[in-house]
PDB file of N, CA and C in Angstrom:
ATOM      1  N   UNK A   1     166.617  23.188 111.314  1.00  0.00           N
ATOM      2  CA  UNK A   1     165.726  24.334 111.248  1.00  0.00           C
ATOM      3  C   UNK A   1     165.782  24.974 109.865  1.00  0.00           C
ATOM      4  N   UNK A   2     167.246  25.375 109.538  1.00  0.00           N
ATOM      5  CA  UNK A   2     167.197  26.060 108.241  1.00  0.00           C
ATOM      6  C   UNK A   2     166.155  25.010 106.792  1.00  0.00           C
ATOM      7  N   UNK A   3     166.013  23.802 107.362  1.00  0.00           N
ATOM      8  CA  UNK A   3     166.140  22.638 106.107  1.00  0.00           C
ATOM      9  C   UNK A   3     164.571  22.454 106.027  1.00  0.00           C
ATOM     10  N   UNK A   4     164.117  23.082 107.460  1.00  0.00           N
ATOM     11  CA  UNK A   4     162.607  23.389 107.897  1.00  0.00           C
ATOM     12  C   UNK A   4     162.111  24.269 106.850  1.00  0.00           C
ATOM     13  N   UNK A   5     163.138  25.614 106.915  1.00  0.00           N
ATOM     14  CA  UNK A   5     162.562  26.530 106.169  1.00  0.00           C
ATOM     15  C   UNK A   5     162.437  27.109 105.238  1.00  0.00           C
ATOM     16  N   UNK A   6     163.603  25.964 104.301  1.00  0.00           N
ATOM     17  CA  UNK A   6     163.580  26.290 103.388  1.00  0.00           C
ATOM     18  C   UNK A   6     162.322  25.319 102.256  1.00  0.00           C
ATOM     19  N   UNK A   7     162.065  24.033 102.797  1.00  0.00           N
ATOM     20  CA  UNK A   7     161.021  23.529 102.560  1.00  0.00           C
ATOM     21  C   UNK A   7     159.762  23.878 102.351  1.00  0.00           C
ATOM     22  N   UNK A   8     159.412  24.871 103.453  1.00  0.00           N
ATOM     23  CA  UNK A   8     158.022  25.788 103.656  1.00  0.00           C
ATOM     24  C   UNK A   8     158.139  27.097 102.731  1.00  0.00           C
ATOM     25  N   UNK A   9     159.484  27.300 101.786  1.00  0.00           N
ATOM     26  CA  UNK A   9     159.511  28.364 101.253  1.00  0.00           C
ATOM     27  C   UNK A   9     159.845  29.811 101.779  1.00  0.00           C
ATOM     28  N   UNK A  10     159.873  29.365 103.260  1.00  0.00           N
ATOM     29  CA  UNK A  10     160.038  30.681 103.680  1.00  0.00           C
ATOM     30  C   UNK A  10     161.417  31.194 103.707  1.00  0.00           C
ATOM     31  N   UNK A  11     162.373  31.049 103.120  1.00  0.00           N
ATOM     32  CA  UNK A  11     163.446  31.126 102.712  1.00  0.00           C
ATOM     33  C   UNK A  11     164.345  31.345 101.586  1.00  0.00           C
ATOM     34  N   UNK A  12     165.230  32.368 101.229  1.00  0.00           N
ATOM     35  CA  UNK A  12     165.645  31.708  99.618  1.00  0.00           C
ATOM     36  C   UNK A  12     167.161  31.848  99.924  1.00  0.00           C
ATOM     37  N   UNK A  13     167.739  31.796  98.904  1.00  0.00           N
ATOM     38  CA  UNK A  13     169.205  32.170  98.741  1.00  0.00           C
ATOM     39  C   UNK A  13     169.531  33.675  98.010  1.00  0.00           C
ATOM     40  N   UNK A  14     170.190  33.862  98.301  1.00  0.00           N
ATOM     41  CA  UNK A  14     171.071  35.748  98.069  1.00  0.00           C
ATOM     42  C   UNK A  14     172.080  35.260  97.550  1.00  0.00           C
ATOM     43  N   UNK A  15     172.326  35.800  96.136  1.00  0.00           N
ATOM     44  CA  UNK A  15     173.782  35.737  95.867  1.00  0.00           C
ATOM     45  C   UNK A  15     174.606  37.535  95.387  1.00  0.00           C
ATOM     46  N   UNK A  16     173.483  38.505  95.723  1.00  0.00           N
ATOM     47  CA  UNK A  16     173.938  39.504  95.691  1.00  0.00           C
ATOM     48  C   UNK A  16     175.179  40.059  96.627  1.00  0.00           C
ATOM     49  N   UNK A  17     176.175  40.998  95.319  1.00  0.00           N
ATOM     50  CA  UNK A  17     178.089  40.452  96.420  1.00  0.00           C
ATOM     51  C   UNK A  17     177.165  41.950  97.496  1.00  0.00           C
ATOM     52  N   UNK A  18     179.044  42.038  97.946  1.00  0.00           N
ATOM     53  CA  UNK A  18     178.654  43.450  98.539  1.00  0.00           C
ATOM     54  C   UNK A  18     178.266  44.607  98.025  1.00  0.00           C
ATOM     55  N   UNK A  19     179.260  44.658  97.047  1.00  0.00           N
ATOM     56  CA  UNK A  19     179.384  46.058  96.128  1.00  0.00           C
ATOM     57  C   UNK A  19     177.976  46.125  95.787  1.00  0.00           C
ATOM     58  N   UNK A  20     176.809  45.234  95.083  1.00  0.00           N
ATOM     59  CA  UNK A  20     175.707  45.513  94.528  1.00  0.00           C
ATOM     60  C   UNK A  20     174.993  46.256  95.689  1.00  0.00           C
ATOM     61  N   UNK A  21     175.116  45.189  97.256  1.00  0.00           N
ATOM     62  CA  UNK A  21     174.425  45.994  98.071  1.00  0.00           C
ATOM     63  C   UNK A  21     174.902  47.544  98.610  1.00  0.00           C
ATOM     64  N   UNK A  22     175.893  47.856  98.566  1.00  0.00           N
ATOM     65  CA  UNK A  22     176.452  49.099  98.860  1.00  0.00           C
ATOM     66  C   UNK A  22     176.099  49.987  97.785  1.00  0.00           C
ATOM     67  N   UNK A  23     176.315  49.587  96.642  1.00  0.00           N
ATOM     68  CA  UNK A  23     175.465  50.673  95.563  1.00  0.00           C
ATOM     69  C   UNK A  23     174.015  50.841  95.930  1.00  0.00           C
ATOM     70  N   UNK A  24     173.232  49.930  96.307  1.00  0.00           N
ATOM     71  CA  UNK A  24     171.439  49.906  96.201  1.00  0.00           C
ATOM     72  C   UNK A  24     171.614  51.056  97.642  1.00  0.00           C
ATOM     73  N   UNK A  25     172.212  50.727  98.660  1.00  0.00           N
ATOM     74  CA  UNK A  25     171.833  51.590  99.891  1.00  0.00           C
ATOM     75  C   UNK A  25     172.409  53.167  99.188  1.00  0.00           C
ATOM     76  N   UNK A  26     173.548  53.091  98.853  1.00  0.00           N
ATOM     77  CA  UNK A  26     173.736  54.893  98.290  1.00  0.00           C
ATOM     78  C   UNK A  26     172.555  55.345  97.380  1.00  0.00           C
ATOM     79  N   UNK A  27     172.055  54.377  96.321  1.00  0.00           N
ATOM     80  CA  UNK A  27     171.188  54.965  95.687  1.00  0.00           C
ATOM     81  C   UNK A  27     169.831  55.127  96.616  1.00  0.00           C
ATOM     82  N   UNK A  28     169.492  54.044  97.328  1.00  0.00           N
ATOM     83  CA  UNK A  28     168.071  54.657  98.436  1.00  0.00           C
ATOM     84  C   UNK A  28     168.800  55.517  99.443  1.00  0.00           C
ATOM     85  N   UNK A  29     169.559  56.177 100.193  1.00  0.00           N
ATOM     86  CA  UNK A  29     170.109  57.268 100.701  1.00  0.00           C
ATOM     87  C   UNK A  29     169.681  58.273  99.807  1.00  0.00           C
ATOM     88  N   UNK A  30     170.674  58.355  98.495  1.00  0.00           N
ATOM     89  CA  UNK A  30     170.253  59.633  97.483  1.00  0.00           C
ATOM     90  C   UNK A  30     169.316  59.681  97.111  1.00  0.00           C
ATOM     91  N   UNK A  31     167.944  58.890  97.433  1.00  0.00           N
ATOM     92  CA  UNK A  31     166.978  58.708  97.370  1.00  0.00           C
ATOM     93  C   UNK A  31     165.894  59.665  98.418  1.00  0.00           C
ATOM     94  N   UNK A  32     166.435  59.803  99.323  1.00  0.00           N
ATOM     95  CA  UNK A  32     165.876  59.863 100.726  1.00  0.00           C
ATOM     96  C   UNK A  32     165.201  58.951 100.838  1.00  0.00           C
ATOM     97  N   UNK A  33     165.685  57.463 100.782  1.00  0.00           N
ATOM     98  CA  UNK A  33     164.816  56.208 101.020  1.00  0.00           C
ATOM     99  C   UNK A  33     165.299  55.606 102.200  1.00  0.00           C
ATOM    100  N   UNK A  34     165.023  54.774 103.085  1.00  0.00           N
ATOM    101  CA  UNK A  34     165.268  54.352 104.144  1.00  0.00           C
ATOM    102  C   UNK A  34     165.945  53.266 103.649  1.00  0.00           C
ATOM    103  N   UNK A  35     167.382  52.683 103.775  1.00  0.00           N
ATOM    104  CA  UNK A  35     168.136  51.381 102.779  1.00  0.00           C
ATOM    105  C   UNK A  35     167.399  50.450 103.502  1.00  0.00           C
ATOM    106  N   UNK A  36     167.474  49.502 102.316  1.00  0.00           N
ATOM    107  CA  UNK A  36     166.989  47.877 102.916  1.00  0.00           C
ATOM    108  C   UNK A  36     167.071  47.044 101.360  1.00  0.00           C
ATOM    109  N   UNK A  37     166.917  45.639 101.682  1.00  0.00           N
ATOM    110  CA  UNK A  37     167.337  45.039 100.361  1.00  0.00           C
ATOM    111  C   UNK A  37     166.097  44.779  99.090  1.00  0.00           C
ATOM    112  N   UNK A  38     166.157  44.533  98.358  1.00  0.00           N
ATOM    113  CA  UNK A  38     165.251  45.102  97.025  1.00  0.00           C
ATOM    114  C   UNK A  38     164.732  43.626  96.694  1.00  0.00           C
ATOM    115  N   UNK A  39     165.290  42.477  97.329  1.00  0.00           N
ATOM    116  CA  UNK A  39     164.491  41.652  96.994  1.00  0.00           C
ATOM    117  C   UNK A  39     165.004  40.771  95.669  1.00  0.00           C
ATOM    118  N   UNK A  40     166.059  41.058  95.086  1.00  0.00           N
ATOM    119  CA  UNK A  40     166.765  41.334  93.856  1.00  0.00           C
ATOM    120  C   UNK A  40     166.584  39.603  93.585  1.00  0.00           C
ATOM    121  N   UNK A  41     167.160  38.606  94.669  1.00  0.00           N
ATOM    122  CA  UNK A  41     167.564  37.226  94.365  1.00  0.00           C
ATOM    123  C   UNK A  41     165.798  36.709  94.973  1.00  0.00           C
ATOM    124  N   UNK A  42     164.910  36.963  95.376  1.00  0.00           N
ATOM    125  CA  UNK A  42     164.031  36.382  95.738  1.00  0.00           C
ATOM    126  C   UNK A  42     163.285  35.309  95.183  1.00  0.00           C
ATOM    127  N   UNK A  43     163.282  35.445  93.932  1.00  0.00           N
ATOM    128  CA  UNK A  43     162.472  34.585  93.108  1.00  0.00           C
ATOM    129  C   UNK A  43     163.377  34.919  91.556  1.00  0.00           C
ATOM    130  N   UNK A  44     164.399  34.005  92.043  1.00  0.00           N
ATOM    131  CA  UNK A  44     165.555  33.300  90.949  1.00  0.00           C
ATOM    132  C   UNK A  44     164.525  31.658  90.829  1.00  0.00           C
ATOM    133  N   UNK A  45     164.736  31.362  89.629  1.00  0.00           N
ATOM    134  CA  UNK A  45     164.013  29.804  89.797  1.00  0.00           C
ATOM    135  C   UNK A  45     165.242  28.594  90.351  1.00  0.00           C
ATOM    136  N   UNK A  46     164.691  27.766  90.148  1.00  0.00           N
ATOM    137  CA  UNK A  46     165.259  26.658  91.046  1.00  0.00           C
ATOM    138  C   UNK A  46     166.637  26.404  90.148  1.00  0.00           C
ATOM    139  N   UNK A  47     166.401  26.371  89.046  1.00  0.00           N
ATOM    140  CA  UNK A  47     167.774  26.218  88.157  1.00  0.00           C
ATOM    141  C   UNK A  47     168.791  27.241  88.093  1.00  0.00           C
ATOM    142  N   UNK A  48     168.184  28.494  88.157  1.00  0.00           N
ATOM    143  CA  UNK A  48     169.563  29.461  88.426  1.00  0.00           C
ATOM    144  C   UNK A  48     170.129  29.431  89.830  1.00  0.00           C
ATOM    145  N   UNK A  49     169.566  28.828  90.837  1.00  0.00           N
ATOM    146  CA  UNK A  49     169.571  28.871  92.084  1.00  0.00           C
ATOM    147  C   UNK A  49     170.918  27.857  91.902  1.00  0.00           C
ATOM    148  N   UNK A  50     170.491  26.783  91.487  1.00  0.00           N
ATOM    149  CA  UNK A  50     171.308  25.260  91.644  1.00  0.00           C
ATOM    150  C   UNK A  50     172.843  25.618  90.897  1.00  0.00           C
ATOM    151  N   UNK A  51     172.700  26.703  89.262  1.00  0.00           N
ATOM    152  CA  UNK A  51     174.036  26.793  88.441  1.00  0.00           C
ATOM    153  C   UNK A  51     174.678  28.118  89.461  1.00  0.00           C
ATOM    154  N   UNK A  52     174.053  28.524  90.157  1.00  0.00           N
ATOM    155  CA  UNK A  52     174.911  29.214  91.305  1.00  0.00           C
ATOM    156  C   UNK A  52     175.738  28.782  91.969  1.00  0.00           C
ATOM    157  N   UNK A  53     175.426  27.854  92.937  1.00  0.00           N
ATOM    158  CA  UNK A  53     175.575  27.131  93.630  1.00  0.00           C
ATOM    159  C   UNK A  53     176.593  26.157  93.644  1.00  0.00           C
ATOM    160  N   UNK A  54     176.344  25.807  91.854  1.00  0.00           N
ATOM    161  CA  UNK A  54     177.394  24.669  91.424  1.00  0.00           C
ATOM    162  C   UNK A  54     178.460  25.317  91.173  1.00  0.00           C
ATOM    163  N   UNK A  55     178.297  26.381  90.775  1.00  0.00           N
ATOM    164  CA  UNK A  55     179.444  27.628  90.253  1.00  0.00           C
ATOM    165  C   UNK A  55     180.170  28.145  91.375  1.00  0.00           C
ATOM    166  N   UNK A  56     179.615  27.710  92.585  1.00  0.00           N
ATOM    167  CA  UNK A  56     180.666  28.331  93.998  1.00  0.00           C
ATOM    168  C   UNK A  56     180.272  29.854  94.311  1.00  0.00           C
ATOM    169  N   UNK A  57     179.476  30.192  93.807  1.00  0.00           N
ATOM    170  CA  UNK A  57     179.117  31.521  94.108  1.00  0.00           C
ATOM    171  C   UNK A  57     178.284  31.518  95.654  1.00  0.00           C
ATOM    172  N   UNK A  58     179.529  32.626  96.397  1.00  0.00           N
ATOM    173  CA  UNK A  58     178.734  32.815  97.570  1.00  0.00           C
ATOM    174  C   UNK A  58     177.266  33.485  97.936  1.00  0.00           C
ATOM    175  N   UNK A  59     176.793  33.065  99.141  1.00  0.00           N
ATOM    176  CA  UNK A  59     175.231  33.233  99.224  1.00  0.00           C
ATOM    177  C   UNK A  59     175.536  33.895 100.771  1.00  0.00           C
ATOM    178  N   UNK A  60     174.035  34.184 100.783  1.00  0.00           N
ATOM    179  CA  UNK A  60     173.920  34.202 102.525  1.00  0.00           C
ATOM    180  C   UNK A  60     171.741  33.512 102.437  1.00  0.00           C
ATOM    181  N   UNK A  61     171.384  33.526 103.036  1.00  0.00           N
ATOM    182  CA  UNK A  61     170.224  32.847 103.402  1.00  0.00           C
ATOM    183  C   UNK A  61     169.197  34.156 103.914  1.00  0.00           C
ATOM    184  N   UNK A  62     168.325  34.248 103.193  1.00  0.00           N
ATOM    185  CA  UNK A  62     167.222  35.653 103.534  1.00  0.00           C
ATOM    186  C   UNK A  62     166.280  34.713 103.782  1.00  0.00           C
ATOM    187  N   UNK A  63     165.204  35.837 104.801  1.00  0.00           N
ATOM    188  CA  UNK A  63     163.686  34.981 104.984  1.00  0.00           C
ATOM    189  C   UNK A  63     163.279  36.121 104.448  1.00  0.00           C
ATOM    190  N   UNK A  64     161.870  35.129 103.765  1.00  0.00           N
ATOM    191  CA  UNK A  64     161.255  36.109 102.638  1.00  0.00           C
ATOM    192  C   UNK A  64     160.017  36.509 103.845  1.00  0.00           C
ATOM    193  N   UNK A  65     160.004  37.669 103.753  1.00  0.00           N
ATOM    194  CA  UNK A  65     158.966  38.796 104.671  1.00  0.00           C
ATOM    195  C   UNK A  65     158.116  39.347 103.777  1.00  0.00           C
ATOM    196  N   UNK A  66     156.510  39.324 104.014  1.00  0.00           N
ATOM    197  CA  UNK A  66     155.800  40.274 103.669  1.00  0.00           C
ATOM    198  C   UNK A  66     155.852  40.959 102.551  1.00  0.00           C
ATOM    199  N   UNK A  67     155.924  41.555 101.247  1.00  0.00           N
ATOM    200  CA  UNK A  67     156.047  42.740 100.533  1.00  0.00           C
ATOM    201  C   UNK A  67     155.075  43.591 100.742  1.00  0.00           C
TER     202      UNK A  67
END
């Protein structure tokens, strides 16, 4: 399934750690923004994707929704 979706694009890789995401939600809090993720790794190209990857840097797997 995942190998489905990442084919169709509807998928990318995240390599944002925690700390980045815990800063973005305090700053949309002090925001009065509703937190959610910014989209930050969405459209990394295929080569920074791959020297990630090769580099051992952990990920987690987002589906790309709507903007």
């Amino acid at each position: 399934m995942l190998k489905k979706i990442g084919r169709k694009r509807e998928a990318y890789y995240c390599f944002c750690t925690p700390e980045r995401l815990q800063k973005l939600r305090e700053r949309q809090t002090a925001m009065k923004q509703a937190p959610g993720y910014d989209g930050h790794c969405r459209n990394l190209s295929k080569e920074e994707v791959e020297a990630k990857l090769a580099a051992g840097e952990p990920y987690t797997i987002r589906l790309k929704n709507a903007l």
